[in-house]
PDB file of N, CA and C in Angstrom:
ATOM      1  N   UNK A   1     126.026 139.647 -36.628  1.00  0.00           N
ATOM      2  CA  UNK A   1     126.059 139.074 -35.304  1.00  0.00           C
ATOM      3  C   UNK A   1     124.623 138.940 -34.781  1.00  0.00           C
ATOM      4  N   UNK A   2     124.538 137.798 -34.334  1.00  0.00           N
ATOM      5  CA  UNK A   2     122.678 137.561 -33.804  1.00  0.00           C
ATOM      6  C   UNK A   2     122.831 137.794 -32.516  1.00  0.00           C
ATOM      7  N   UNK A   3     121.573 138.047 -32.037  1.00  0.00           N
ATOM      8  CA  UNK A   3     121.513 138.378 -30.860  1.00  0.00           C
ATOM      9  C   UNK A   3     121.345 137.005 -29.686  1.00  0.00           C
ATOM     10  N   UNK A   4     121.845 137.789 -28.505  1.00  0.00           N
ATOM     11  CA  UNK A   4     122.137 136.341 -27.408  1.00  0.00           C
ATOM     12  C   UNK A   4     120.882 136.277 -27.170  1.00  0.00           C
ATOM     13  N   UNK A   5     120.304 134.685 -26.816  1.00  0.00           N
ATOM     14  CA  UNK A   5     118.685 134.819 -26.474  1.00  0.00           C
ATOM     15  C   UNK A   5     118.911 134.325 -25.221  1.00  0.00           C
ATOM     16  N   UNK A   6     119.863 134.675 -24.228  1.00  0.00           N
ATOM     17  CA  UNK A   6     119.447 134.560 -23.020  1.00  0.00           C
ATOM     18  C   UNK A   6     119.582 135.535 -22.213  1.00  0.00           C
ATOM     19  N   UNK A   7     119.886 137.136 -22.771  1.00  0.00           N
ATOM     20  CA  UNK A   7     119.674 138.524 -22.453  1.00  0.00           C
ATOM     21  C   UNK A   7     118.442 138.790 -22.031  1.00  0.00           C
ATOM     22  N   UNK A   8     117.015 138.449 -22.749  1.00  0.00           N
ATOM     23  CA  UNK A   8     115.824 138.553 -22.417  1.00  0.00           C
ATOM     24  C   UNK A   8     115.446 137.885 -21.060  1.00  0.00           C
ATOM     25  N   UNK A   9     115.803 136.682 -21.057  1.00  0.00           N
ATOM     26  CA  UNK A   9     115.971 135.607 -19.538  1.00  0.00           C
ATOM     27  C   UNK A   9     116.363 136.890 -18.584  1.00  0.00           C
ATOM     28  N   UNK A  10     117.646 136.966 -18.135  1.00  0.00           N
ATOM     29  CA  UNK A  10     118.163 137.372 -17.550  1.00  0.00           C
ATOM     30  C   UNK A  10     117.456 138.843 -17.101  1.00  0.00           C
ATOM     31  N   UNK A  11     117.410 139.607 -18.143  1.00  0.00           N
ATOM     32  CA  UNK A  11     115.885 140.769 -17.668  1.00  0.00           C
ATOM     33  C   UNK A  11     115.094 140.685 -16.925  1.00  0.00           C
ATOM     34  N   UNK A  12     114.377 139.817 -17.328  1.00  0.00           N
ATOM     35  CA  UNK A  12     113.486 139.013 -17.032  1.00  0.00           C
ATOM     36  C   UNK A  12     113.063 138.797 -15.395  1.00  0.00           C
ATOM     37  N   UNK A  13     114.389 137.920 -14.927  1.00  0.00           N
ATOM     38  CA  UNK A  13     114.587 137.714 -14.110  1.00  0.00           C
ATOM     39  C   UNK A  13     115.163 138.698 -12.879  1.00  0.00           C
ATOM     40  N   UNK A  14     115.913 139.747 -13.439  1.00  0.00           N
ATOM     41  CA  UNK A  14     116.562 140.711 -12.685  1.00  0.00           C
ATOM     42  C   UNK A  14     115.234 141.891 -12.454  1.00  0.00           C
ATOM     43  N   UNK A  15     114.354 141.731 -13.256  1.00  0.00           N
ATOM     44  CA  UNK A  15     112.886 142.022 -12.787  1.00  0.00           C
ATOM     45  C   UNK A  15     112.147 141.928 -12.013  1.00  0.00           C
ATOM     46  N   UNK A  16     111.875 140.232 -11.921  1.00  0.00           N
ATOM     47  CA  UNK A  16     111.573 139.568 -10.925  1.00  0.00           C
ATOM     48  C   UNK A  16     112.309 139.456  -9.537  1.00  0.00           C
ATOM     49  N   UNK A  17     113.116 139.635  -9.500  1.00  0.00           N
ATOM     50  CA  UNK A  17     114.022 139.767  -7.904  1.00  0.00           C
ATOM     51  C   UNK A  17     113.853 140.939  -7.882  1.00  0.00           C
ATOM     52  N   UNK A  18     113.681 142.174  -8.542  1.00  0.00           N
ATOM     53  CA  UNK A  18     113.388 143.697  -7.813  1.00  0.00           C
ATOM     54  C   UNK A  18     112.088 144.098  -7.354  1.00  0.00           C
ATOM     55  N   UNK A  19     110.684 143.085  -8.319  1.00  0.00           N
ATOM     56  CA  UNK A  19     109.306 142.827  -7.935  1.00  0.00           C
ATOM     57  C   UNK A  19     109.250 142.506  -6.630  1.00  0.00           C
ATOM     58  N   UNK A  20     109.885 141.449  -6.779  1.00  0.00           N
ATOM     59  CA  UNK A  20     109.487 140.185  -4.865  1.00  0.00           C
ATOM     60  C   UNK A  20     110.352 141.335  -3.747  1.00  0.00           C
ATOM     61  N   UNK A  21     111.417 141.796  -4.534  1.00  0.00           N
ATOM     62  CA  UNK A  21     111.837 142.461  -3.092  1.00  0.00           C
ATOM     63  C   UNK A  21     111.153 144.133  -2.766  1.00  0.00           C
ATOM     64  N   UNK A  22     110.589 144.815  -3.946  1.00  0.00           N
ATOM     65  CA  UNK A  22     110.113 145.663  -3.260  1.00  0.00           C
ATOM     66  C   UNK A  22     108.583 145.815  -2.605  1.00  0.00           C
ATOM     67  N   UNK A  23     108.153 144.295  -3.512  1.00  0.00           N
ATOM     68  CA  UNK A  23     107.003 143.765  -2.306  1.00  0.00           C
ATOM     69  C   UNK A  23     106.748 143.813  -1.169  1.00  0.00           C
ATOM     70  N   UNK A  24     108.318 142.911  -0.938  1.00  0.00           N
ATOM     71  CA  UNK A  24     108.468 142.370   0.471  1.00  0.00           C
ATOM     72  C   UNK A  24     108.533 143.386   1.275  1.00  0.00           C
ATOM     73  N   UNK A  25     109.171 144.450   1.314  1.00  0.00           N
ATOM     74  CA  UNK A  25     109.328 146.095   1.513  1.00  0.00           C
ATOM     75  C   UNK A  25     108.006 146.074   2.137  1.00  0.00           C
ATOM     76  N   UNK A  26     107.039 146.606   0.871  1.00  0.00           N
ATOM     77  CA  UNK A  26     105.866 146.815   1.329  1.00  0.00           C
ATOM     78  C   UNK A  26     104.501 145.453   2.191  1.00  0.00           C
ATOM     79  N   UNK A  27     105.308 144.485   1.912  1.00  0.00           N
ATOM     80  CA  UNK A  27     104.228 143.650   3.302  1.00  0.00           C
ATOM     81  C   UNK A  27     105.005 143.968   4.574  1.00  0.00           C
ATOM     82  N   UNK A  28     106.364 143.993   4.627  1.00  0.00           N
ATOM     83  CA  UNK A  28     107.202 144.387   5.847  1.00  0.00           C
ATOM     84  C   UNK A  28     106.216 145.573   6.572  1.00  0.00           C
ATOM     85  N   UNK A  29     106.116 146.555   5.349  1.00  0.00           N
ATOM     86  CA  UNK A  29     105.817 147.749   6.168  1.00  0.00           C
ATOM     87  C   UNK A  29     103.838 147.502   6.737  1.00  0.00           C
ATOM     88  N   UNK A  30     102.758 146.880   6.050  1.00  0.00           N
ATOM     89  CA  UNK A  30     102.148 146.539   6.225  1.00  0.00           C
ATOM     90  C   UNK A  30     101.894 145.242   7.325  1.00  0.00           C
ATOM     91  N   UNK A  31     102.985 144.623   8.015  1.00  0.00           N
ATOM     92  CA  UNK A  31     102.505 143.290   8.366  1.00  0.00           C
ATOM     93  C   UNK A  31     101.397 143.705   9.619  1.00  0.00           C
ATOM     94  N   UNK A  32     101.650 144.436  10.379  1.00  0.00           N
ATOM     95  CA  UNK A  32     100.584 144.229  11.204  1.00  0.00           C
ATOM     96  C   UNK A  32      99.027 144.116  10.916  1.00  0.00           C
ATOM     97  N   UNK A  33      98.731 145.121   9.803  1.00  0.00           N
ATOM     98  CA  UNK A  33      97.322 144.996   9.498  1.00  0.00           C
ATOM     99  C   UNK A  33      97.284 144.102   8.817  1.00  0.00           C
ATOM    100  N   UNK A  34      98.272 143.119   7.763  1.00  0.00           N
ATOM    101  CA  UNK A  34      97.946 142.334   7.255  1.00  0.00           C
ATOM    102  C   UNK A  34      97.907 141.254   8.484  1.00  0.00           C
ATOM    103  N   UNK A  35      98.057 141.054   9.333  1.00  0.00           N
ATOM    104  CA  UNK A  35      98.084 140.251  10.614  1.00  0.00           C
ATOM    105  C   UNK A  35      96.896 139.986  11.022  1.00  0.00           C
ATOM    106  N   UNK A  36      96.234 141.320  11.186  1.00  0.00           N
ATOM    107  CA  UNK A  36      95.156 141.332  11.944  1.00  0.00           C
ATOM    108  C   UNK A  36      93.697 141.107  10.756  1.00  0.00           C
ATOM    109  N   UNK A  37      94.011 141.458   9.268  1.00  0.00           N
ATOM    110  CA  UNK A  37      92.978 140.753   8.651  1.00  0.00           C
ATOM    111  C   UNK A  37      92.772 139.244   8.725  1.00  0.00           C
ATOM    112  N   UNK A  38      94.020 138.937   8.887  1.00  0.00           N
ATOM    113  CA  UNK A  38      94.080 137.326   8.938  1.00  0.00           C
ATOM    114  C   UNK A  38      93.053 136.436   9.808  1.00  0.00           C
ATOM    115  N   UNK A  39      93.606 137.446  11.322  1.00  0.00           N
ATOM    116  CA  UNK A  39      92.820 136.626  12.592  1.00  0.00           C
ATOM    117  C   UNK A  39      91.437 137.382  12.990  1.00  0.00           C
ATOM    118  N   UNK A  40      90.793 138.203  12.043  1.00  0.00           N
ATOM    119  CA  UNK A  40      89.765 138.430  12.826  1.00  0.00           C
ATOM    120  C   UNK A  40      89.076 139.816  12.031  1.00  0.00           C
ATOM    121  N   UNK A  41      89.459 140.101  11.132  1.00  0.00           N
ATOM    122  CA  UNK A  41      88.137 141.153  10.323  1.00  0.00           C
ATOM    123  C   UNK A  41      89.414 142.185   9.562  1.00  0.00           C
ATOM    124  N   UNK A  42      90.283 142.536  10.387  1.00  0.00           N
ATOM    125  CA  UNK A  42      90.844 143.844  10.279  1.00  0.00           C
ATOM    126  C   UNK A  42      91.251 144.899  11.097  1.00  0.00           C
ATOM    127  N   UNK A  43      89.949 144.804  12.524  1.00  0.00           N
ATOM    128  CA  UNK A  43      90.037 145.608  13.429  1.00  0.00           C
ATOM    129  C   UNK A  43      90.930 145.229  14.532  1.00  0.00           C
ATOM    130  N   UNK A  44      91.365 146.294  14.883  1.00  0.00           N
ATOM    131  CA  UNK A  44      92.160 146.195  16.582  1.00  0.00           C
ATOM    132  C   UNK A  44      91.638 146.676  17.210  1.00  0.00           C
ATOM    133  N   UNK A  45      91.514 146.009  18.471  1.00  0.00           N
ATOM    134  CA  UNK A  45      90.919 147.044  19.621  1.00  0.00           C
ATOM    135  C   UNK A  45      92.271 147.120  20.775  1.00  0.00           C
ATOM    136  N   UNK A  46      92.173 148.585  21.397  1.00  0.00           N
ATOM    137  CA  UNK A  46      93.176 148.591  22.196  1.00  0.00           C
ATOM    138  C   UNK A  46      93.356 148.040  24.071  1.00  0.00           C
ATOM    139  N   UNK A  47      91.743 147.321  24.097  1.00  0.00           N
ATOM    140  CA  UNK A  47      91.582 147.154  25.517  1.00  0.00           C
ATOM    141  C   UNK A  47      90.720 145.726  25.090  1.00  0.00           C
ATOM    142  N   UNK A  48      91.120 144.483  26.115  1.00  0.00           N
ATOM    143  CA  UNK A  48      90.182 143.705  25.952  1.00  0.00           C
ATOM    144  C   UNK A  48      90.031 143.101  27.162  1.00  0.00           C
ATOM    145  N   UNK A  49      89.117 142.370  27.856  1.00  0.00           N
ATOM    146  CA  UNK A  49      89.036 141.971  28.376  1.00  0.00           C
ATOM    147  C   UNK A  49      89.897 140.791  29.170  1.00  0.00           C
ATOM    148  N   UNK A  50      89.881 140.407  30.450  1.00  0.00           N
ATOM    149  CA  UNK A  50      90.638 138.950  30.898  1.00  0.00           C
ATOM    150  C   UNK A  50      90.235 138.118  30.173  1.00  0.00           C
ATOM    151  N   UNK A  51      88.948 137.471  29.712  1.00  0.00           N
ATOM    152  CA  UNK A  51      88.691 136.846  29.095  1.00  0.00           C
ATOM    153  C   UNK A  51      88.918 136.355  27.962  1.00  0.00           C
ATOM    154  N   UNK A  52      89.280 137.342  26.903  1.00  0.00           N
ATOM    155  CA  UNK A  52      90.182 137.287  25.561  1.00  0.00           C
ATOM    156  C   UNK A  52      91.169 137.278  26.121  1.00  0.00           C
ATOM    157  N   UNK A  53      91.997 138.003  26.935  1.00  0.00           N
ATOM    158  CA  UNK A  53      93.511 137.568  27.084  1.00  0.00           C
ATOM    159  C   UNK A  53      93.775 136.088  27.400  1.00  0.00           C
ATOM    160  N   UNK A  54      93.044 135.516  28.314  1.00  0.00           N
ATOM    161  CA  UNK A  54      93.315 134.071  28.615  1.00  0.00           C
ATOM    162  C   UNK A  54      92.889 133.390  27.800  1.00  0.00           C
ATOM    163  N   UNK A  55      92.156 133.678  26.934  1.00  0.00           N
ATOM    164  CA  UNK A  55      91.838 132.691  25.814  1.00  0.00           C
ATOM    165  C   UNK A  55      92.627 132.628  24.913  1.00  0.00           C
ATOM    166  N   UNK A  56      93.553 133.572  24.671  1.00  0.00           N
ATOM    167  CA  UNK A  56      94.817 134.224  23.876  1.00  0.00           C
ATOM    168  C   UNK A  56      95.894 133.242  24.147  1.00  0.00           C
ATOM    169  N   UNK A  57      96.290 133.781  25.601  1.00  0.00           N
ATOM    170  CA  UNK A  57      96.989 132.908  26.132  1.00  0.00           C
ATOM    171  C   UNK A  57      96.877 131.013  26.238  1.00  0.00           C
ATOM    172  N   UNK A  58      95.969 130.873  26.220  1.00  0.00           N
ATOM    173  CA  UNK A  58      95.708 129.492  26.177  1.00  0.00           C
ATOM    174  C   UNK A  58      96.431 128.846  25.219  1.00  0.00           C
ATOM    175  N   UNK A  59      96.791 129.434  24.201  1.00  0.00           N
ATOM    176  CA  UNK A  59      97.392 128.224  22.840  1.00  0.00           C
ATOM    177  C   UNK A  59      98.212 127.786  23.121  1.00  0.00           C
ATOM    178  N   UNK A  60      99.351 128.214  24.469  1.00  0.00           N
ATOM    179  CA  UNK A  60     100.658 127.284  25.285  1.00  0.00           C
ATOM    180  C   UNK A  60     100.140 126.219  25.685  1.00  0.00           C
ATOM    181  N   UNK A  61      98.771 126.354  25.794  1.00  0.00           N
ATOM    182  CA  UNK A  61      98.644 125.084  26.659  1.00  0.00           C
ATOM    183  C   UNK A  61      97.998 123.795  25.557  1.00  0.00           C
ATOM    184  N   UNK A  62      97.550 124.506  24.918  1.00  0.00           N
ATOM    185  CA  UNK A  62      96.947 123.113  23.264  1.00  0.00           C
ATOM    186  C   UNK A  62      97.947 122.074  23.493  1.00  0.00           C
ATOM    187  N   UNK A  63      99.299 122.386  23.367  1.00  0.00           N
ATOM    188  CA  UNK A  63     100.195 121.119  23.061  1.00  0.00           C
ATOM    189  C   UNK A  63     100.334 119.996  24.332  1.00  0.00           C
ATOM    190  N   UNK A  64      99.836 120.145  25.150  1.00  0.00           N
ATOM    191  CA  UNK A  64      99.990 119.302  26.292  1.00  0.00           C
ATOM    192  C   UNK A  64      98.636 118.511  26.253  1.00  0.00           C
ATOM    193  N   UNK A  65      97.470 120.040  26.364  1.00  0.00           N
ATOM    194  CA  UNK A  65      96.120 119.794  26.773  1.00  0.00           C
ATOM    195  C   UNK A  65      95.405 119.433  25.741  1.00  0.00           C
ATOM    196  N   UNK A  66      95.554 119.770  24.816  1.00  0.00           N
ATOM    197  CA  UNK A  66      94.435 119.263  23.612  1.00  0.00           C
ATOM    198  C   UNK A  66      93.896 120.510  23.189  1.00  0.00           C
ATOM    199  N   UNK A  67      93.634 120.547  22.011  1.00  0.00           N
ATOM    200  CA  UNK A  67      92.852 121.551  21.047  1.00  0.00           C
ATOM    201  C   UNK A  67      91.695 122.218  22.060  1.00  0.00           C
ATOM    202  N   UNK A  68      90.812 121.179  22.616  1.00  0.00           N
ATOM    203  CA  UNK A  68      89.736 122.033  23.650  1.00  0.00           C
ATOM    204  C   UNK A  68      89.803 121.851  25.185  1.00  0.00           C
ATOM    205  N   UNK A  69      91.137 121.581  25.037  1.00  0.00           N
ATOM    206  CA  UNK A  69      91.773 121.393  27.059  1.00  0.00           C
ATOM    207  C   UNK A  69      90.879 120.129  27.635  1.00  0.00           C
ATOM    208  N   UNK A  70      90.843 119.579  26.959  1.00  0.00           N
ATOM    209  CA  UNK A  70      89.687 118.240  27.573  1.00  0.00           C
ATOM    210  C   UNK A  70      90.883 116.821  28.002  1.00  0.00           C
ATOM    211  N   UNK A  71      92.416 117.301  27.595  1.00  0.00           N
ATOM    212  CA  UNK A  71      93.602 116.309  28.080  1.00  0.00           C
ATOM    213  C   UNK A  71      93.843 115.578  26.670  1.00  0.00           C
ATOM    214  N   UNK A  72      95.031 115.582  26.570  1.00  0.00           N
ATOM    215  CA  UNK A  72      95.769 115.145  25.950  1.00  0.00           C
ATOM    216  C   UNK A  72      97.184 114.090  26.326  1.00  0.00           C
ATOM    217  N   UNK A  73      98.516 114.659  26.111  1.00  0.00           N
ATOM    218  CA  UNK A  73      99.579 114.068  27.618  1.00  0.00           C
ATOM    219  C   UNK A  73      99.529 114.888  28.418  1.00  0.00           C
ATOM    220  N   UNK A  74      98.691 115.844  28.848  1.00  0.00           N
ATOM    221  CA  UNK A  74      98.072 116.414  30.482  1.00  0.00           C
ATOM    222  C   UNK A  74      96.408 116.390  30.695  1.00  0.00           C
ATOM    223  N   UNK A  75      96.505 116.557  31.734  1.00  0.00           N
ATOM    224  CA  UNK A  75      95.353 116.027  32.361  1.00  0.00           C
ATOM    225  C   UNK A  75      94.144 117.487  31.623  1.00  0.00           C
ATOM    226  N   UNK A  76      93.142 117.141  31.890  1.00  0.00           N
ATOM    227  CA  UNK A  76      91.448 117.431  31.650  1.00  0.00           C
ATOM    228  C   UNK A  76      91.944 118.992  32.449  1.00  0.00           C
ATOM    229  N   UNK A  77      91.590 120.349  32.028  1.00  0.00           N
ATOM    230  CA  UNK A  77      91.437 121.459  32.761  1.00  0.00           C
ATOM    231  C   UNK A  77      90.098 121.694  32.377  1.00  0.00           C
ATOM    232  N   UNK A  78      89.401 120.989  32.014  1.00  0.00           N
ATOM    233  CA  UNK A  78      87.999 121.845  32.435  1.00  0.00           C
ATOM    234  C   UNK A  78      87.229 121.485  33.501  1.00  0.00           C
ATOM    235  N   UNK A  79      86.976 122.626  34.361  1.00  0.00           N
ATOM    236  CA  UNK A  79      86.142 122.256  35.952  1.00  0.00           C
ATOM    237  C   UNK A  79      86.934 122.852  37.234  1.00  0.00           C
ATOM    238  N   UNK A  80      88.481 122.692  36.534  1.00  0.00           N
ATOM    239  CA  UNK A  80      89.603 122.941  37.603  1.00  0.00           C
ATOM    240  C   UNK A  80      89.204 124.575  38.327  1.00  0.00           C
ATOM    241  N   UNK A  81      89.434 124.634  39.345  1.00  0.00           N
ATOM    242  CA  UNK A  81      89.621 125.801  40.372  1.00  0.00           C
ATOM    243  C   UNK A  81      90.372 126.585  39.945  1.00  0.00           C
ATOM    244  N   UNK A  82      90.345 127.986  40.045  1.00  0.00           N
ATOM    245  CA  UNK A  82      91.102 129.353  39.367  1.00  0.00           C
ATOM    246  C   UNK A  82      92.346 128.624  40.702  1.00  0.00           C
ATOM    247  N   UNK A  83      92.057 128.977  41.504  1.00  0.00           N
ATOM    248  CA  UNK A  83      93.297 129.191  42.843  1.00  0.00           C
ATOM    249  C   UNK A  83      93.975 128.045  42.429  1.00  0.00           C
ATOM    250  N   UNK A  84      93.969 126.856  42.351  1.00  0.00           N
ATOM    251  CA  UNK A  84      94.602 125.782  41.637  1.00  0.00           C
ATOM    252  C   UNK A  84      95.323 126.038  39.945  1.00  0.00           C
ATOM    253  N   UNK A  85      94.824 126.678  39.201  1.00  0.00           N
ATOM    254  CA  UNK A  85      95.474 126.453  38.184  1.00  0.00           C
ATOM    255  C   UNK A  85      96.109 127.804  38.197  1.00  0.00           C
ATOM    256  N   UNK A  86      96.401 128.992  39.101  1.00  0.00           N
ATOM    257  CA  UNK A  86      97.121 129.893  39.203  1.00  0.00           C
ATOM    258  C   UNK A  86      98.407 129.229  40.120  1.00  0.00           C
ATOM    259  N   UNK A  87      98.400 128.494  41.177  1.00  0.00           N
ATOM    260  CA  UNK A  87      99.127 127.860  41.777  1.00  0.00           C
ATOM    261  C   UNK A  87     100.281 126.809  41.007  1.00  0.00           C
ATOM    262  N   UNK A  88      99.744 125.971  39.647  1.00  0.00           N
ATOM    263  CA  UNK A  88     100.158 125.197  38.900  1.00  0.00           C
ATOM    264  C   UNK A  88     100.882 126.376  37.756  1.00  0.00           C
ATOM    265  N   UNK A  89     100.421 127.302  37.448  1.00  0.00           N
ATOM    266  CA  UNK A  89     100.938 128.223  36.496  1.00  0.00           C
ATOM    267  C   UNK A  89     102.396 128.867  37.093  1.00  0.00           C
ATOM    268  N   UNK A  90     101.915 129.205  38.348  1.00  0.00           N
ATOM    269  CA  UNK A  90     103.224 130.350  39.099  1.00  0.00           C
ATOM    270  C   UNK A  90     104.294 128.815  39.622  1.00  0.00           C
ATOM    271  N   UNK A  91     103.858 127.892  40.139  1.00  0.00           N
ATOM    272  CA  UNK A  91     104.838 127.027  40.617  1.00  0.00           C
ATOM    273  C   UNK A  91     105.189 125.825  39.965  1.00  0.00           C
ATOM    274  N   UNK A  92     104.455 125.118  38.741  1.00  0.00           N
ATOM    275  CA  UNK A  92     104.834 124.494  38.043  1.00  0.00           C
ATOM    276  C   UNK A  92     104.481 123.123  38.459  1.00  0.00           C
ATOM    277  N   UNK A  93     104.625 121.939  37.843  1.00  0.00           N
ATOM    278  CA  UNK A  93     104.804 120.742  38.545  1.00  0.00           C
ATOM    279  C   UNK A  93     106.244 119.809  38.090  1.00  0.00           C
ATOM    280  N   UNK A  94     106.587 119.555  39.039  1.00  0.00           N
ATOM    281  CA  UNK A  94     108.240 118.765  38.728  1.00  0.00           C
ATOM    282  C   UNK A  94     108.115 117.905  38.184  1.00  0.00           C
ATOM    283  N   UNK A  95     109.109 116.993  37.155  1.00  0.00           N
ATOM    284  CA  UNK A  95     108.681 116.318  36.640  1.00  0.00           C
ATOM    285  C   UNK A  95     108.165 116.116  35.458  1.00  0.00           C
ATOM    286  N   UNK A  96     107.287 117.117  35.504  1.00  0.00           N
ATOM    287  CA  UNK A  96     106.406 117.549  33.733  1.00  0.00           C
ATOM    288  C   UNK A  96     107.163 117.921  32.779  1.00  0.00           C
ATOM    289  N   UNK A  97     106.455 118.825  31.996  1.00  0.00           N
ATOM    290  CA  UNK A  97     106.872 119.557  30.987  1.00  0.00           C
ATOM    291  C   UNK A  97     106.119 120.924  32.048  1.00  0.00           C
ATOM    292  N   UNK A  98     105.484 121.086  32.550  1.00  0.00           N
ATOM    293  CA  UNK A  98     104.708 122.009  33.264  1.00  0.00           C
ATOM    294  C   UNK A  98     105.460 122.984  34.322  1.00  0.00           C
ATOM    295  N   UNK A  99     106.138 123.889  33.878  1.00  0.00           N
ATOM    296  CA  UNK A  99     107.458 124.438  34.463  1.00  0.00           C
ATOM    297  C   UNK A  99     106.965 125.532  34.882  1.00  0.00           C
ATOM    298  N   UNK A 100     107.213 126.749  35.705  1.00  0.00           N
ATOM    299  CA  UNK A 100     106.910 127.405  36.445  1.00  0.00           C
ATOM    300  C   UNK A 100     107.290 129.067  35.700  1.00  0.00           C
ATOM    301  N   UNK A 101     106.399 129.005  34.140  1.00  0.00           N
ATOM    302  CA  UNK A 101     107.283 130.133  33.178  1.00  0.00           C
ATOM    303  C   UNK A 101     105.698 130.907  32.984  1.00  0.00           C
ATOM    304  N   UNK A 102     104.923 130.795  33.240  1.00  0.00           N
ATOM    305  CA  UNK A 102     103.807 131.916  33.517  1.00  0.00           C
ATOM    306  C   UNK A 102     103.054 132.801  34.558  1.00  0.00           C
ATOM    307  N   UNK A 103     104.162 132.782  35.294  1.00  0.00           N
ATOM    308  CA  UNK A 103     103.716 133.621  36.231  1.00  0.00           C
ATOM    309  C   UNK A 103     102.543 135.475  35.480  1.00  0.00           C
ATOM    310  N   UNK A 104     103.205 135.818  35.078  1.00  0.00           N
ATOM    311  CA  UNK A 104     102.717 137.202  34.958  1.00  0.00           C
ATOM    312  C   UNK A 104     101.531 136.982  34.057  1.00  0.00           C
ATOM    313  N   UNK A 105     101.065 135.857  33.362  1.00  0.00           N
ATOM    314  CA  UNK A 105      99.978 135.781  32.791  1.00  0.00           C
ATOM    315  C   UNK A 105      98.538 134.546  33.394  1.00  0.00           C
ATOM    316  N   UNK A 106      99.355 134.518  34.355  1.00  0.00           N
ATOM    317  CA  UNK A 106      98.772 133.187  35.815  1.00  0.00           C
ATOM    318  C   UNK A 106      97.462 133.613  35.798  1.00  0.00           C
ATOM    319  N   UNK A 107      96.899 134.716  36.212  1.00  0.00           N
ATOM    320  CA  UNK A 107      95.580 135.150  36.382  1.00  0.00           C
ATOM    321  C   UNK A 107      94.520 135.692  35.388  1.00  0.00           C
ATOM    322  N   UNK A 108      95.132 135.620  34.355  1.00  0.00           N
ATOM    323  CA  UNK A 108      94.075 135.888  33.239  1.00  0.00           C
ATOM    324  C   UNK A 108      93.638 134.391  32.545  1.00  0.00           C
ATOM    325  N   UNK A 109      94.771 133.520  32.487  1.00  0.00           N
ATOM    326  CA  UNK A 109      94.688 132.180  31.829  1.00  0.00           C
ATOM    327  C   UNK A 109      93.753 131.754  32.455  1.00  0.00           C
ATOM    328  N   UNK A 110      94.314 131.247  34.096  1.00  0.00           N
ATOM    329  CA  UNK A 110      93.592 130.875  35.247  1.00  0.00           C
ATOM    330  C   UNK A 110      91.869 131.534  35.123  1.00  0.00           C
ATOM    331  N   UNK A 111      91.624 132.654  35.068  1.00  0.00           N
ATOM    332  CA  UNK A 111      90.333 133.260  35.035  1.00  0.00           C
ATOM    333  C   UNK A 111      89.395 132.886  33.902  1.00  0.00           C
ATOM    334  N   UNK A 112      90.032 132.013  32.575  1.00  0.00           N
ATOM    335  CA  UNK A 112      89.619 132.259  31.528  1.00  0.00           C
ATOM    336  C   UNK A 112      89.156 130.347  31.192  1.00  0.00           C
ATOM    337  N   UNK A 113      89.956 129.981  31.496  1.00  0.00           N
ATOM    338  CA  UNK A 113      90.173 128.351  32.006  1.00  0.00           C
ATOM    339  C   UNK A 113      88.882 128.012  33.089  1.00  0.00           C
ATOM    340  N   UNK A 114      88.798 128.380  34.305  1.00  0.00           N
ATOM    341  CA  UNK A 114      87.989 128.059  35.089  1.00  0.00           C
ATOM    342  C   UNK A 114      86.496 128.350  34.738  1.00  0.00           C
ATOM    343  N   UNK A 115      86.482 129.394  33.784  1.00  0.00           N
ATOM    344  CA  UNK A 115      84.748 129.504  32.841  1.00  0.00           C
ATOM    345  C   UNK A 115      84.499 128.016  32.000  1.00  0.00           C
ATOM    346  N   UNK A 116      85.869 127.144  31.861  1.00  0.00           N
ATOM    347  CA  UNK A 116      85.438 126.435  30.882  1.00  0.00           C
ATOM    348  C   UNK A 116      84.610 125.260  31.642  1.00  0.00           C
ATOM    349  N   UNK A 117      83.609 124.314  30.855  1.00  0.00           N
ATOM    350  CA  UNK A 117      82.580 122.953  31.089  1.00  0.00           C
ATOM    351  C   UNK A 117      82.838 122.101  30.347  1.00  0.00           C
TER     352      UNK A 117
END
């Protein structure tokens, strides 16, 4: 009796699905630091400034505003008034896409936005 040659396959393979999954295990258990090598060295810091937060925050606004907020299908935010674009953040504008869903991050965006030229 010869042997089946698709026993080796099948090994093979039942190998490979126990590889990828106890990988996955271990990036699961790793994702955060693998996260943070991604965006920026490795390090975390536990306090940062308004300034990084609103700059953080800003990537909601890319899809309207443009990659460097200079307008896209919304208008130009660079130059705009903090008190104005906290006002537009907490109350929204009707009509838009510009809906009234950042309140609690209104004043760091706003603070971080109004540095921009």
């Amino acid at each position: 009796m010869k042997n089946n040659p698709v026993v080796p396959y099948i090994l093979i393979l039942a190998f490979g699905i126990g590889l990828i999954f106890f990988m996955s295990l271990q990036g699961a258990d790793n994702k955060k630091e693998i996260a943070a090598e991604h965006e920026g060295g490795g390090e975390t810091t536990e306090t940062t400034d308004a300034n990084d937060d609103g700059a953080a925050l800003v990537q909601s606004c890319i899809g309207c505003h443009g990659g460097d907020l200079t307008g896209s299908m919304g208008p130009n935010l660079h130059g705009l008034d903090e008190a104005h674009i906290v006002e537009v953040l907490t109350k929204g504008i009707e009509g838009t896409p510009m809906q009234p869903n950042m309140k609690a991050e209104a004043k760091a965006i706003a603070e971080y936005i109004s540095t921009l030229e």
